[in-house]
PDB file of N, CA and C in Angstrom:
ATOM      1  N   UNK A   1      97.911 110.351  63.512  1.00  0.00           N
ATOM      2  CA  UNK A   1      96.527 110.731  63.688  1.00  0.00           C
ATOM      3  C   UNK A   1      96.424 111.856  64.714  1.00  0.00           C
ATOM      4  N   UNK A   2      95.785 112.848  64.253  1.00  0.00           N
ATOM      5  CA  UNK A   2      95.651 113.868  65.348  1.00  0.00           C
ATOM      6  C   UNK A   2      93.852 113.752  66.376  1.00  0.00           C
ATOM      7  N   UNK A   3      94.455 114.292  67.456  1.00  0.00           N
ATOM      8  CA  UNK A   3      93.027 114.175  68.156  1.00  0.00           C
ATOM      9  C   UNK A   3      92.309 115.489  68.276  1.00  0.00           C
ATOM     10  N   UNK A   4      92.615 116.390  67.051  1.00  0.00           N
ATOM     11  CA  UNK A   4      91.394 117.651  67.423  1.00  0.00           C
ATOM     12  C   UNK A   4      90.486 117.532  66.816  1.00  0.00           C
ATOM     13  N   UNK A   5      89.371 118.469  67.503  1.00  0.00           N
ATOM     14  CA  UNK A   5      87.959 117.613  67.470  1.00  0.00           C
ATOM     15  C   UNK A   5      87.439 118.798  67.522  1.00  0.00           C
ATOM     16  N   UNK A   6      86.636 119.634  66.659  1.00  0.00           N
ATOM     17  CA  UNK A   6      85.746 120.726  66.458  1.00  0.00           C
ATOM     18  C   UNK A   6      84.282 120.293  66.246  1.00  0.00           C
ATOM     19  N   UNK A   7      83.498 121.515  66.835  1.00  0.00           N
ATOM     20  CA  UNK A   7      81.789 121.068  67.205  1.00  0.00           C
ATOM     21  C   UNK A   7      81.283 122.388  65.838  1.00  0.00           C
ATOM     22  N   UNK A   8      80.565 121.676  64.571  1.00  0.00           N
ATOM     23  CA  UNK A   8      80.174 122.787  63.993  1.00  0.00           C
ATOM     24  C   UNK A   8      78.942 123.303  64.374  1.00  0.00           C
ATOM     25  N   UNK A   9      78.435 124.268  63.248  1.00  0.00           N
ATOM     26  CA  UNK A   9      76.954 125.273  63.948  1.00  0.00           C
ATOM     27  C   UNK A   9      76.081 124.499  64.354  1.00  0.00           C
ATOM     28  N   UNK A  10      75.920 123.256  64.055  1.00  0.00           N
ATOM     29  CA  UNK A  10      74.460 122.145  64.078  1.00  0.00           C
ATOM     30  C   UNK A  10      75.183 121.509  65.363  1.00  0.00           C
ATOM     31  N   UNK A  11      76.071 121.841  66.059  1.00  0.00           N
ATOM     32  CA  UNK A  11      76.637 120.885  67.255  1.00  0.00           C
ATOM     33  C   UNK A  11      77.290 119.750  67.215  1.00  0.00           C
ATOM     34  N   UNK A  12      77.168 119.038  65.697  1.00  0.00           N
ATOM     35  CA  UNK A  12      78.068 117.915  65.252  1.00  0.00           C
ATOM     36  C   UNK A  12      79.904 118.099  65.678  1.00  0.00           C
ATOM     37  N   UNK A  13      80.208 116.842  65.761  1.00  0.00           N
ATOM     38  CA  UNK A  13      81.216 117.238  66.341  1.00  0.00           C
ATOM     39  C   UNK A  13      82.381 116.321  65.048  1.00  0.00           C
ATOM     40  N   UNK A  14      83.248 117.382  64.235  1.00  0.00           N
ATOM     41  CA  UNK A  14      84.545 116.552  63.465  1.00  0.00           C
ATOM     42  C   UNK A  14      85.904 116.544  63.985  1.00  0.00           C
ATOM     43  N   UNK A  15      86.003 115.258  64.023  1.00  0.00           N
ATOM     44  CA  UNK A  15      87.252 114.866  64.354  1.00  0.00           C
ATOM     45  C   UNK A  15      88.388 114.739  63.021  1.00  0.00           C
ATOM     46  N   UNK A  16      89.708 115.702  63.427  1.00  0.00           N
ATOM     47  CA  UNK A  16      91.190 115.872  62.300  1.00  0.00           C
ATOM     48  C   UNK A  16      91.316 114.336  62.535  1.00  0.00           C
ATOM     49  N   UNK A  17      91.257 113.354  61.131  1.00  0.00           N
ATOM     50  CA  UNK A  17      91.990 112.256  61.112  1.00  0.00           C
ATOM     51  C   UNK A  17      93.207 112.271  60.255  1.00  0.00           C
ATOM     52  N   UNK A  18      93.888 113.308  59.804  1.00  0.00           N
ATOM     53  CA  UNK A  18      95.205 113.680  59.595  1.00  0.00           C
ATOM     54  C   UNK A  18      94.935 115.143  59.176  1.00  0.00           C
ATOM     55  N   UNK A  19      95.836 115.845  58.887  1.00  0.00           N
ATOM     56  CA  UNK A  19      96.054 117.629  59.041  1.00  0.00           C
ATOM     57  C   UNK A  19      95.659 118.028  58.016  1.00  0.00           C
ATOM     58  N   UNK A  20      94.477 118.727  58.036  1.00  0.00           N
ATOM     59  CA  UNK A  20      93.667 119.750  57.198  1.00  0.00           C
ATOM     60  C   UNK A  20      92.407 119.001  56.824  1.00  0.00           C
ATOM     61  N   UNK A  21      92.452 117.190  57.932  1.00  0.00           N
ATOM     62  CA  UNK A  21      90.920 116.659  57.383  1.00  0.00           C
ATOM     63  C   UNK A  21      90.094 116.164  58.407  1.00  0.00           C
ATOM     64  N   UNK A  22      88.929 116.389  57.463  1.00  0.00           N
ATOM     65  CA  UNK A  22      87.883 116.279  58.902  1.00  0.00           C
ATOM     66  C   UNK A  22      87.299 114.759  58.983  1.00  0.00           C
ATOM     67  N   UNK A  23      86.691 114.557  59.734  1.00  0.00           N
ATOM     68  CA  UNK A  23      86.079 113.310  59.629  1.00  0.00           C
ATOM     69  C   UNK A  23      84.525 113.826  60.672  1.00  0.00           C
ATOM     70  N   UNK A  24      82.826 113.582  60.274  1.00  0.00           N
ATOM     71  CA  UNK A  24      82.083 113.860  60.943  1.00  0.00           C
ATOM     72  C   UNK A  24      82.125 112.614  62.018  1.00  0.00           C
ATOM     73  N   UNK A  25      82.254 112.385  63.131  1.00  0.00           N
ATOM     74  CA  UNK A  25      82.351 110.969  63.890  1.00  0.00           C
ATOM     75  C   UNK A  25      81.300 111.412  65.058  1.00  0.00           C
ATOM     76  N   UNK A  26      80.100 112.523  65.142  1.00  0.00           N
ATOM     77  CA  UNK A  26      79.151 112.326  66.083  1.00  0.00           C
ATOM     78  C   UNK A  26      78.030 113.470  65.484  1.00  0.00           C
ATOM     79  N   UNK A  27      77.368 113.072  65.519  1.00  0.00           N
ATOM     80  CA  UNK A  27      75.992 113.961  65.304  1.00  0.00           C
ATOM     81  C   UNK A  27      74.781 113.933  67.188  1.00  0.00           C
ATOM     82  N   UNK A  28      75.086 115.700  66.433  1.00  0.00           N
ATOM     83  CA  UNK A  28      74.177 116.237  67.882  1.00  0.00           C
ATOM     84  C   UNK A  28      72.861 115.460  68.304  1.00  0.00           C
ATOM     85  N   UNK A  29      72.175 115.031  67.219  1.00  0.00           N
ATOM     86  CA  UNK A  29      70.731 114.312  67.370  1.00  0.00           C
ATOM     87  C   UNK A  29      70.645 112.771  67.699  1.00  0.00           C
ATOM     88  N   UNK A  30      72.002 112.500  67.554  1.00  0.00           N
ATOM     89  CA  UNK A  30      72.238 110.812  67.911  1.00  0.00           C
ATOM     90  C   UNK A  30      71.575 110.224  66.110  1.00  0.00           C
ATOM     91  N   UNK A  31      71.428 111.325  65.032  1.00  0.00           N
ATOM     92  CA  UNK A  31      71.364 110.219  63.841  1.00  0.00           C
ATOM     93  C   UNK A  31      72.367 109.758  62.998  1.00  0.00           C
ATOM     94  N   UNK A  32      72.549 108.814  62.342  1.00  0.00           N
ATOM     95  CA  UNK A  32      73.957 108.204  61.584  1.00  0.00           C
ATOM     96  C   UNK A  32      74.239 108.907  60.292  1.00  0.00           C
ATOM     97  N   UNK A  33      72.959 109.499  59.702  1.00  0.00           N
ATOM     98  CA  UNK A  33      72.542 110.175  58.219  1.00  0.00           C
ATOM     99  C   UNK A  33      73.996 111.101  58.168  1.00  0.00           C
ATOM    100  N   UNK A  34      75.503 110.457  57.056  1.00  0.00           N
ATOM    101  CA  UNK A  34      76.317 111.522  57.073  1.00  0.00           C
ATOM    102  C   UNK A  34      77.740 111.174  57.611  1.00  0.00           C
ATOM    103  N   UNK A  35      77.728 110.383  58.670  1.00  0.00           N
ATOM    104  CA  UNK A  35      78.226 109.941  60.317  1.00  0.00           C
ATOM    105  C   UNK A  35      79.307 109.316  58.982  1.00  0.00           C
ATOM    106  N   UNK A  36      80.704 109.146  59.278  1.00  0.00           N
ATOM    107  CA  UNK A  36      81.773 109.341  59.006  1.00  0.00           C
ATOM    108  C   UNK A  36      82.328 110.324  57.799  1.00  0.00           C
ATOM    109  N   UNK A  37      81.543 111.164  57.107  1.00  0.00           N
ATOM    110  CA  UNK A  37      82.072 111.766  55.732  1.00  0.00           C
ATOM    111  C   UNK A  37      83.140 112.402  56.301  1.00  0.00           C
ATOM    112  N   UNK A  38      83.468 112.940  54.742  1.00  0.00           N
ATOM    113  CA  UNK A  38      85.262 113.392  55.250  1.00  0.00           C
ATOM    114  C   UNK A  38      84.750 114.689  54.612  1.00  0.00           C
ATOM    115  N   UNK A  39      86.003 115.195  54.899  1.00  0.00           N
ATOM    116  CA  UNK A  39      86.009 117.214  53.887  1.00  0.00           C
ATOM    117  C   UNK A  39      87.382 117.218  54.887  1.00  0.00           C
ATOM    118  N   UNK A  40      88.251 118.744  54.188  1.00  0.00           N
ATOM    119  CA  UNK A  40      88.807 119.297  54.369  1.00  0.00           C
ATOM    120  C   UNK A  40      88.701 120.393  55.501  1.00  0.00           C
ATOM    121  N   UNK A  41      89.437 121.111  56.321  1.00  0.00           N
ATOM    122  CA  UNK A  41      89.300 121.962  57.407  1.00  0.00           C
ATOM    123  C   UNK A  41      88.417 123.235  57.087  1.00  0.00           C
ATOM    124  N   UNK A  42      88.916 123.285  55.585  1.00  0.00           N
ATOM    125  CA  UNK A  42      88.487 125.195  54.780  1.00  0.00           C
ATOM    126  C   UNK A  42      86.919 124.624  54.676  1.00  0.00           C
ATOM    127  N   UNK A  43      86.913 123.599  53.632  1.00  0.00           N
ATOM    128  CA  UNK A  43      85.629 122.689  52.818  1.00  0.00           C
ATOM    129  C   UNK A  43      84.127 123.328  54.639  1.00  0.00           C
ATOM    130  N   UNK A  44      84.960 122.335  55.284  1.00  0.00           N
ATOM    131  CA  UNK A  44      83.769 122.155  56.672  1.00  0.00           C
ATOM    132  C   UNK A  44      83.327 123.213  57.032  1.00  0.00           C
ATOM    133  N   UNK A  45      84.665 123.941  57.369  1.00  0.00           N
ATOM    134  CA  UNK A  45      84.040 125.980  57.907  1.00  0.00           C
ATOM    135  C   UNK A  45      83.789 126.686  56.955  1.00  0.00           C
ATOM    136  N   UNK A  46      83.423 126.236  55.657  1.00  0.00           N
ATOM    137  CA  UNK A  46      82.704 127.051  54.897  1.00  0.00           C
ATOM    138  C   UNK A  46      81.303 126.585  54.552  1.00  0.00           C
ATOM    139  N   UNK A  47      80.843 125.302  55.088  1.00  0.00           N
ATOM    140  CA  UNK A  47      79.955 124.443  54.249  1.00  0.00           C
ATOM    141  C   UNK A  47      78.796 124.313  55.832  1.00  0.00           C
ATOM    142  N   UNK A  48      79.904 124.304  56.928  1.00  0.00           N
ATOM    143  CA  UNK A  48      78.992 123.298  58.284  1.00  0.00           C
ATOM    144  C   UNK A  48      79.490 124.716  59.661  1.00  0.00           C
ATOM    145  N   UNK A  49      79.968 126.005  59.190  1.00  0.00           N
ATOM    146  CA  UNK A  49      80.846 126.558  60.246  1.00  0.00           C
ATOM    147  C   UNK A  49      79.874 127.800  60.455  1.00  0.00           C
ATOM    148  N   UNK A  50      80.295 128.687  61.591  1.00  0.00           N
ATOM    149  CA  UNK A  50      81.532 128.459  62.380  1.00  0.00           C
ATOM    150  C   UNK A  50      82.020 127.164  63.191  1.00  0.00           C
ATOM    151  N   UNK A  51      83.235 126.897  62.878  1.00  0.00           N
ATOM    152  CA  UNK A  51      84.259 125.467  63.534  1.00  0.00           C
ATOM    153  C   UNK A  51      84.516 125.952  65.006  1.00  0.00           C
ATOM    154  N   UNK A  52      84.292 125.375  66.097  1.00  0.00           N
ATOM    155  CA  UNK A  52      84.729 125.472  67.474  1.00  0.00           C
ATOM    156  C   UNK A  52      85.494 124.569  67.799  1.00  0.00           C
ATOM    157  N   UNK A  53      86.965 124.475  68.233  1.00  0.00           N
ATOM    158  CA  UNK A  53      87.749 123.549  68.713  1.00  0.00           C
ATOM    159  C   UNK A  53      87.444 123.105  69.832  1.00  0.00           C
ATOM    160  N   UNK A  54      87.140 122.088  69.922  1.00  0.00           N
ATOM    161  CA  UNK A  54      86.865 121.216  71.170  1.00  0.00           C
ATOM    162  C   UNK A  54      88.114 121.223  71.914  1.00  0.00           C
ATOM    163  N   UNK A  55      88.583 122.001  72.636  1.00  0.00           N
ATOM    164  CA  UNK A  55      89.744 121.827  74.033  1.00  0.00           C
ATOM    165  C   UNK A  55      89.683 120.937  74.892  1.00  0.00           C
ATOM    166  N   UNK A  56      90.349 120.275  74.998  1.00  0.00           N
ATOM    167  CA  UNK A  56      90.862 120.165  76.595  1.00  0.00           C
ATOM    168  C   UNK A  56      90.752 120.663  77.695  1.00  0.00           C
ATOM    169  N   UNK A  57      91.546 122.003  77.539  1.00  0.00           N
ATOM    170  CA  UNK A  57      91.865 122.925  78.702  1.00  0.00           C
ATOM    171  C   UNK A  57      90.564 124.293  78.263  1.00  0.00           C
ATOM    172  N   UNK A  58      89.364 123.921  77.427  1.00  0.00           N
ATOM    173  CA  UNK A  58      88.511 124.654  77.866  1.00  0.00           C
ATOM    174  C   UNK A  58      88.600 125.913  77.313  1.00  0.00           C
ATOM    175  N   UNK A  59      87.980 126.534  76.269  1.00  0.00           N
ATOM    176  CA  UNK A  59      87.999 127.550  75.676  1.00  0.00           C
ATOM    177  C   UNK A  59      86.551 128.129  76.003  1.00  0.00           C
ATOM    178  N   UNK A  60      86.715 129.470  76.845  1.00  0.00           N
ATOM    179  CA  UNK A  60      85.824 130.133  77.163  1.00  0.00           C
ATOM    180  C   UNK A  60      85.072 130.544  76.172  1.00  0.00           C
ATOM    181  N   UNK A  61      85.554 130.977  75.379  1.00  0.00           N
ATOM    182  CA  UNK A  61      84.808 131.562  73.987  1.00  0.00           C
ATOM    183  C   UNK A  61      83.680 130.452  73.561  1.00  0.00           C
ATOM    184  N   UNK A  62      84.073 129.228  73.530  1.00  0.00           N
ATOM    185  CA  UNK A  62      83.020 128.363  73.153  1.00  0.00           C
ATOM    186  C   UNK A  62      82.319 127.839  73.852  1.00  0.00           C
ATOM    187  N   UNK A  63      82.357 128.441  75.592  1.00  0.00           N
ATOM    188  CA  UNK A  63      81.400 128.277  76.667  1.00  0.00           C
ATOM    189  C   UNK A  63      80.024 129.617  76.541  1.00  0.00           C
ATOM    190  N   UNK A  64      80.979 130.398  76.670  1.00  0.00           N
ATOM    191  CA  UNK A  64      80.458 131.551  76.584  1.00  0.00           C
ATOM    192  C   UNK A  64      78.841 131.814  75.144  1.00  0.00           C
ATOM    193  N   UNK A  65      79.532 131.365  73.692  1.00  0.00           N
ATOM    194  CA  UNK A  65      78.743 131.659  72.697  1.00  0.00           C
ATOM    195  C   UNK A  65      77.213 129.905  73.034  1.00  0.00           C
ATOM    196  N   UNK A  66      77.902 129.223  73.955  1.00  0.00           N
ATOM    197  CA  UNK A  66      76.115 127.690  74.143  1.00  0.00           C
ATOM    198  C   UNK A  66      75.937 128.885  74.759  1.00  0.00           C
ATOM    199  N   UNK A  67      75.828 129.861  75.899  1.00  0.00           N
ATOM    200  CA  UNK A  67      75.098 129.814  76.918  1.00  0.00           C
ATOM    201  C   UNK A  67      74.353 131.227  76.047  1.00  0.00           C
ATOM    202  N   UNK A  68      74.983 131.880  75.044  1.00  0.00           N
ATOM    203  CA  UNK A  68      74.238 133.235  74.214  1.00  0.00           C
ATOM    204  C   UNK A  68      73.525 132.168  73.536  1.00  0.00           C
ATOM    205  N   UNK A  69      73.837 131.133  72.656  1.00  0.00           N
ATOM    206  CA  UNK A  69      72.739 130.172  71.881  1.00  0.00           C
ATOM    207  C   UNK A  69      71.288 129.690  73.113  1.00  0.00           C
ATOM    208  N   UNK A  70      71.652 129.554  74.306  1.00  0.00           N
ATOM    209  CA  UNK A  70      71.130 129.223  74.818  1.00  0.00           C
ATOM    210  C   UNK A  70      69.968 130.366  75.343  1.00  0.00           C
ATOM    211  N   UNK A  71      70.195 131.998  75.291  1.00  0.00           N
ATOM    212  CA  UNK A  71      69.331 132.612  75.616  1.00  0.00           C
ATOM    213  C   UNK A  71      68.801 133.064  74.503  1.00  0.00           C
ATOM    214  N   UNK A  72      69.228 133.058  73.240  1.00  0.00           N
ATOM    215  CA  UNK A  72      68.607 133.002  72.463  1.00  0.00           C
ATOM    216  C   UNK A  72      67.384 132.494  71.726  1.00  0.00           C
ATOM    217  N   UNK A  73      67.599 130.898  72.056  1.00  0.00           N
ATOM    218  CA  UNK A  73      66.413 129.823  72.199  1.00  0.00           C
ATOM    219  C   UNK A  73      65.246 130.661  73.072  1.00  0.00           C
ATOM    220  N   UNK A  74      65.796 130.830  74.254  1.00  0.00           N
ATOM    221  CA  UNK A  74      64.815 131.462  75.287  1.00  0.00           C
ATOM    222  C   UNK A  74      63.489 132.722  75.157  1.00  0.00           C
ATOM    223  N   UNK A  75      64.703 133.459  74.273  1.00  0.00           N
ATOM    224  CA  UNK A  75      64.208 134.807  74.249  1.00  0.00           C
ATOM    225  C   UNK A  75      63.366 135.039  73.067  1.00  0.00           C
ATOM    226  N   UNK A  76      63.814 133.818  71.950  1.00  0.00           N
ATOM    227  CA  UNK A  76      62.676 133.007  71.085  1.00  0.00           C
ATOM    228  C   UNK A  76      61.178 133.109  70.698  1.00  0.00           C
ATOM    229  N   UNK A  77      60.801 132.579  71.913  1.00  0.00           N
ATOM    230  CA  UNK A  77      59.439 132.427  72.638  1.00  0.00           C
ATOM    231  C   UNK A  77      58.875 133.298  72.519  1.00  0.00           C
ATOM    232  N   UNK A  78      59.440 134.459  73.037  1.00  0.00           N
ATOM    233  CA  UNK A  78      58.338 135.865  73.059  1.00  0.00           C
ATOM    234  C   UNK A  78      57.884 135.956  71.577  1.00  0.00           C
ATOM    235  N   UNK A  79      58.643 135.896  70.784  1.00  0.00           N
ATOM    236  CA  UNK A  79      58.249 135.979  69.112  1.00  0.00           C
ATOM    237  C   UNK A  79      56.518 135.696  68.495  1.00  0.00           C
ATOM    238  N   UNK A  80      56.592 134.392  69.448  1.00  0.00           N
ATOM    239  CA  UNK A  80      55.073 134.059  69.130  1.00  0.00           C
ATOM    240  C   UNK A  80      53.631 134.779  70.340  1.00  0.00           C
ATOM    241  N   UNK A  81      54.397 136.148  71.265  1.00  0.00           N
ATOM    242  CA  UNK A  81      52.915 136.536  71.500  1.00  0.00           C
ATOM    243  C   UNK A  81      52.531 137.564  70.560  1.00  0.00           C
ATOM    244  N   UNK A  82      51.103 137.580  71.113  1.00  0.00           N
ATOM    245  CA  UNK A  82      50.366 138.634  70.553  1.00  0.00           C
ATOM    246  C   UNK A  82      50.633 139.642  70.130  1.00  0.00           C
ATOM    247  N   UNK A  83      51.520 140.447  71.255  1.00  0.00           N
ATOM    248  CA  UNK A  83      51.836 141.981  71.220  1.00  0.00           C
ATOM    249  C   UNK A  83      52.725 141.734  70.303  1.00  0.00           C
ATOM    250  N   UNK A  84      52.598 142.457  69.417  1.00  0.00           N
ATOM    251  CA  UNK A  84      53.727 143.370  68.406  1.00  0.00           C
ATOM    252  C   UNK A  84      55.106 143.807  68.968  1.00  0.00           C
ATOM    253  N   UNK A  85      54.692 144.348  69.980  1.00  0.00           N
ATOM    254  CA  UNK A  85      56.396 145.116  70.586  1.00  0.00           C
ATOM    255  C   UNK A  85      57.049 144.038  71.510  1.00  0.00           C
ATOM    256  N   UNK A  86      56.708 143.594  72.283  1.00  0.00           N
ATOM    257  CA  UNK A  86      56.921 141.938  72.472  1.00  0.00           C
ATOM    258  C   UNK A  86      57.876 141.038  71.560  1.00  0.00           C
ATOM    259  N   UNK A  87      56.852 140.704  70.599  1.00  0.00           N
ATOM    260  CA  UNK A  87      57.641 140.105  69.261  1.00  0.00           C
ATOM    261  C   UNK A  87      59.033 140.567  68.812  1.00  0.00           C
ATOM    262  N   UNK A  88      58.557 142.030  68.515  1.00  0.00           N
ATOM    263  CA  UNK A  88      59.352 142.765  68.362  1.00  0.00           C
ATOM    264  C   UNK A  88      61.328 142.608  68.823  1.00  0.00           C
ATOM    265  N   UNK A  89      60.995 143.034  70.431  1.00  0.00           N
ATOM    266  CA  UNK A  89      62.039 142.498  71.049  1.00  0.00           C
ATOM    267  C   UNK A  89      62.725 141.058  71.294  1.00  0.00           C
ATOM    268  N   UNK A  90      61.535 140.272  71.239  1.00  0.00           N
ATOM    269  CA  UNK A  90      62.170 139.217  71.260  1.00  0.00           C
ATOM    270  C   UNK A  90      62.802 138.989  70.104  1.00  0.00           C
ATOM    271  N   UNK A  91      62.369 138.734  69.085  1.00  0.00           N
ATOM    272  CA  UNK A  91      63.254 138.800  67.857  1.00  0.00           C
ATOM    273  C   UNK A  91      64.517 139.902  67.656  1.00  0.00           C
ATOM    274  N   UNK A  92      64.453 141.005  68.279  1.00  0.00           N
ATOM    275  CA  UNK A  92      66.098 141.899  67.930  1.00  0.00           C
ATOM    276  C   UNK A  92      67.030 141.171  69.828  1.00  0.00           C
ATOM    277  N   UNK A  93      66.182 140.827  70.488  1.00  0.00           N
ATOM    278  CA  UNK A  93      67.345 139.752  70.970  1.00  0.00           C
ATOM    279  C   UNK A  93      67.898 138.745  70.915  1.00  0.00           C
ATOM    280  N   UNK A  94      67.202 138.195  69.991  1.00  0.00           N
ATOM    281  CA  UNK A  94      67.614 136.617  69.637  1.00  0.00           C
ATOM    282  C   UNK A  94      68.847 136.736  68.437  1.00  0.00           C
ATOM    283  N   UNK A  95      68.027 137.952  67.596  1.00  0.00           N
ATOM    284  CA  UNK A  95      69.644 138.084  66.731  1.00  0.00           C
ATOM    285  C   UNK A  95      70.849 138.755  67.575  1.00  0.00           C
ATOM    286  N   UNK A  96      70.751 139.542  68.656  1.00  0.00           N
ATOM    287  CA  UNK A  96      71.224 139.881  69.024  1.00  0.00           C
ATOM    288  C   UNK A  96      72.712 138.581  70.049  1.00  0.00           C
ATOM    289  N   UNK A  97      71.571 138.006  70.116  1.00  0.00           N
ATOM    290  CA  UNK A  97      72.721 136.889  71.007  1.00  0.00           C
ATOM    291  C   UNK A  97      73.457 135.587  70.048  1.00  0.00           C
ATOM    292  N   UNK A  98      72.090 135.500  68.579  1.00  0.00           N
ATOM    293  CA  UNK A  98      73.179 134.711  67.737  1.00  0.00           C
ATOM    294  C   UNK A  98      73.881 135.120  67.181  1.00  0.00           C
ATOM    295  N   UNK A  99      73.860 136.521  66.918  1.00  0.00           N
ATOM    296  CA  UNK A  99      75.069 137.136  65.962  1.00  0.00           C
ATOM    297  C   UNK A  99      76.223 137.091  67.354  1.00  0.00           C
ATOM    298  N   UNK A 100      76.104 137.213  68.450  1.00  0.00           N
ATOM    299  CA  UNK A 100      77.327 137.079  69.111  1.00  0.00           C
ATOM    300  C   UNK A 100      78.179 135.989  69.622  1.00  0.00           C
ATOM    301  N   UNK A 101      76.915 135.175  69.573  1.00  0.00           N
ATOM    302  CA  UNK A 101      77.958 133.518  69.577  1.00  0.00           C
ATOM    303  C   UNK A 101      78.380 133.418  68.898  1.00  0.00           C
ATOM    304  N   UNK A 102      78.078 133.596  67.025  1.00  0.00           N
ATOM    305  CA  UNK A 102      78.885 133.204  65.906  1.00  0.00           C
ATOM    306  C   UNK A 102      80.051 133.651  65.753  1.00  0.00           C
ATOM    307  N   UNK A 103      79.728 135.106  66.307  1.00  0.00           N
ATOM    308  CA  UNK A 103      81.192 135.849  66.147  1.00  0.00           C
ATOM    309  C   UNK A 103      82.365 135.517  67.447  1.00  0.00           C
ATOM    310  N   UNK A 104      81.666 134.666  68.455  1.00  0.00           N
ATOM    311  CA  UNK A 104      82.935 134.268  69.475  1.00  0.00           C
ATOM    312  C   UNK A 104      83.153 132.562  69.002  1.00  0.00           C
ATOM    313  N   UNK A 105      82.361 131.864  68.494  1.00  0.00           N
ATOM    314  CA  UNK A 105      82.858 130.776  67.539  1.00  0.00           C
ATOM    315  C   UNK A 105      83.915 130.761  66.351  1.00  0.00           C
ATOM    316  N   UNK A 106      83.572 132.109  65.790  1.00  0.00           N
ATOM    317  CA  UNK A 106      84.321 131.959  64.853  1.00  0.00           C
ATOM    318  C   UNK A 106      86.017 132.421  65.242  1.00  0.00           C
ATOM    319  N   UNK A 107      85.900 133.048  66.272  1.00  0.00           N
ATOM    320  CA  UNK A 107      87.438 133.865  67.206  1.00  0.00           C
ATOM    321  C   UNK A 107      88.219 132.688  67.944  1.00  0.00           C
ATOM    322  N   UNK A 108      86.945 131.567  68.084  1.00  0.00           N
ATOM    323  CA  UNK A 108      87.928 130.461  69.026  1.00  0.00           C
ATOM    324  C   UNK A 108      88.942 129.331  68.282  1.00  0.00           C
ATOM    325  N   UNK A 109      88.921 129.447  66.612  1.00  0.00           N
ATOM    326  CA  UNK A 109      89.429 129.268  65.965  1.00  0.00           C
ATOM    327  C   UNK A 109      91.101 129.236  65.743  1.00  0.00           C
TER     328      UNK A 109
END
């Protein structure tokens, strides 16, 4: 049994219960809907990905792309004022910071 453990785009986290398979064994929201299915390594990062390996010793890349998800959420907000140019920006930063987490999720691979 292997113990690697990848967090997909929704934050769920699959655990390898032998090599090349996944097992879902935690959901980000605390619901069960799903909570043990199986798939393959390719199946998951094509269906539930980008796949982030859950380390041990800590992979910056997948610190780095919560805290761009995280200003993203932030920068969100502006979307819903009034002003147009406002909106504007907030929306070309929000893609701006999810297109760059995905792409350091998908590198920590």
């Amino acid at each position: 049994m292997s113990d690697r453990k990848f967090l997909d785009c929704d934050g769920d986290t699959w655990t390898e219960y032998e090599s090349g398979m996944l097992r879902l064994t935690e959901r980000v929201n605390g619901n069960f809907l799903f909570l043990g299915a199986e798939s393959s390594v390719e199946d998951t990062a094509r269906l539930h990905g980008p796949l982030t390996e859950i380390r041990p010793d800590v992979d910056v890349r997948a610190l780095l792309a919560d805290v761009l998800e995280d200003l993203a959420v932030s920068v969100g907000g502006y979307e819903s004022y009034g002003d147009e140019m406002t909106q504007e920006i907030g929306y070309r930063m929000r893609q701006v910071f999810e297109d760059k987490a995905r792409e350091l999720r998908a590198e920590s691979i």
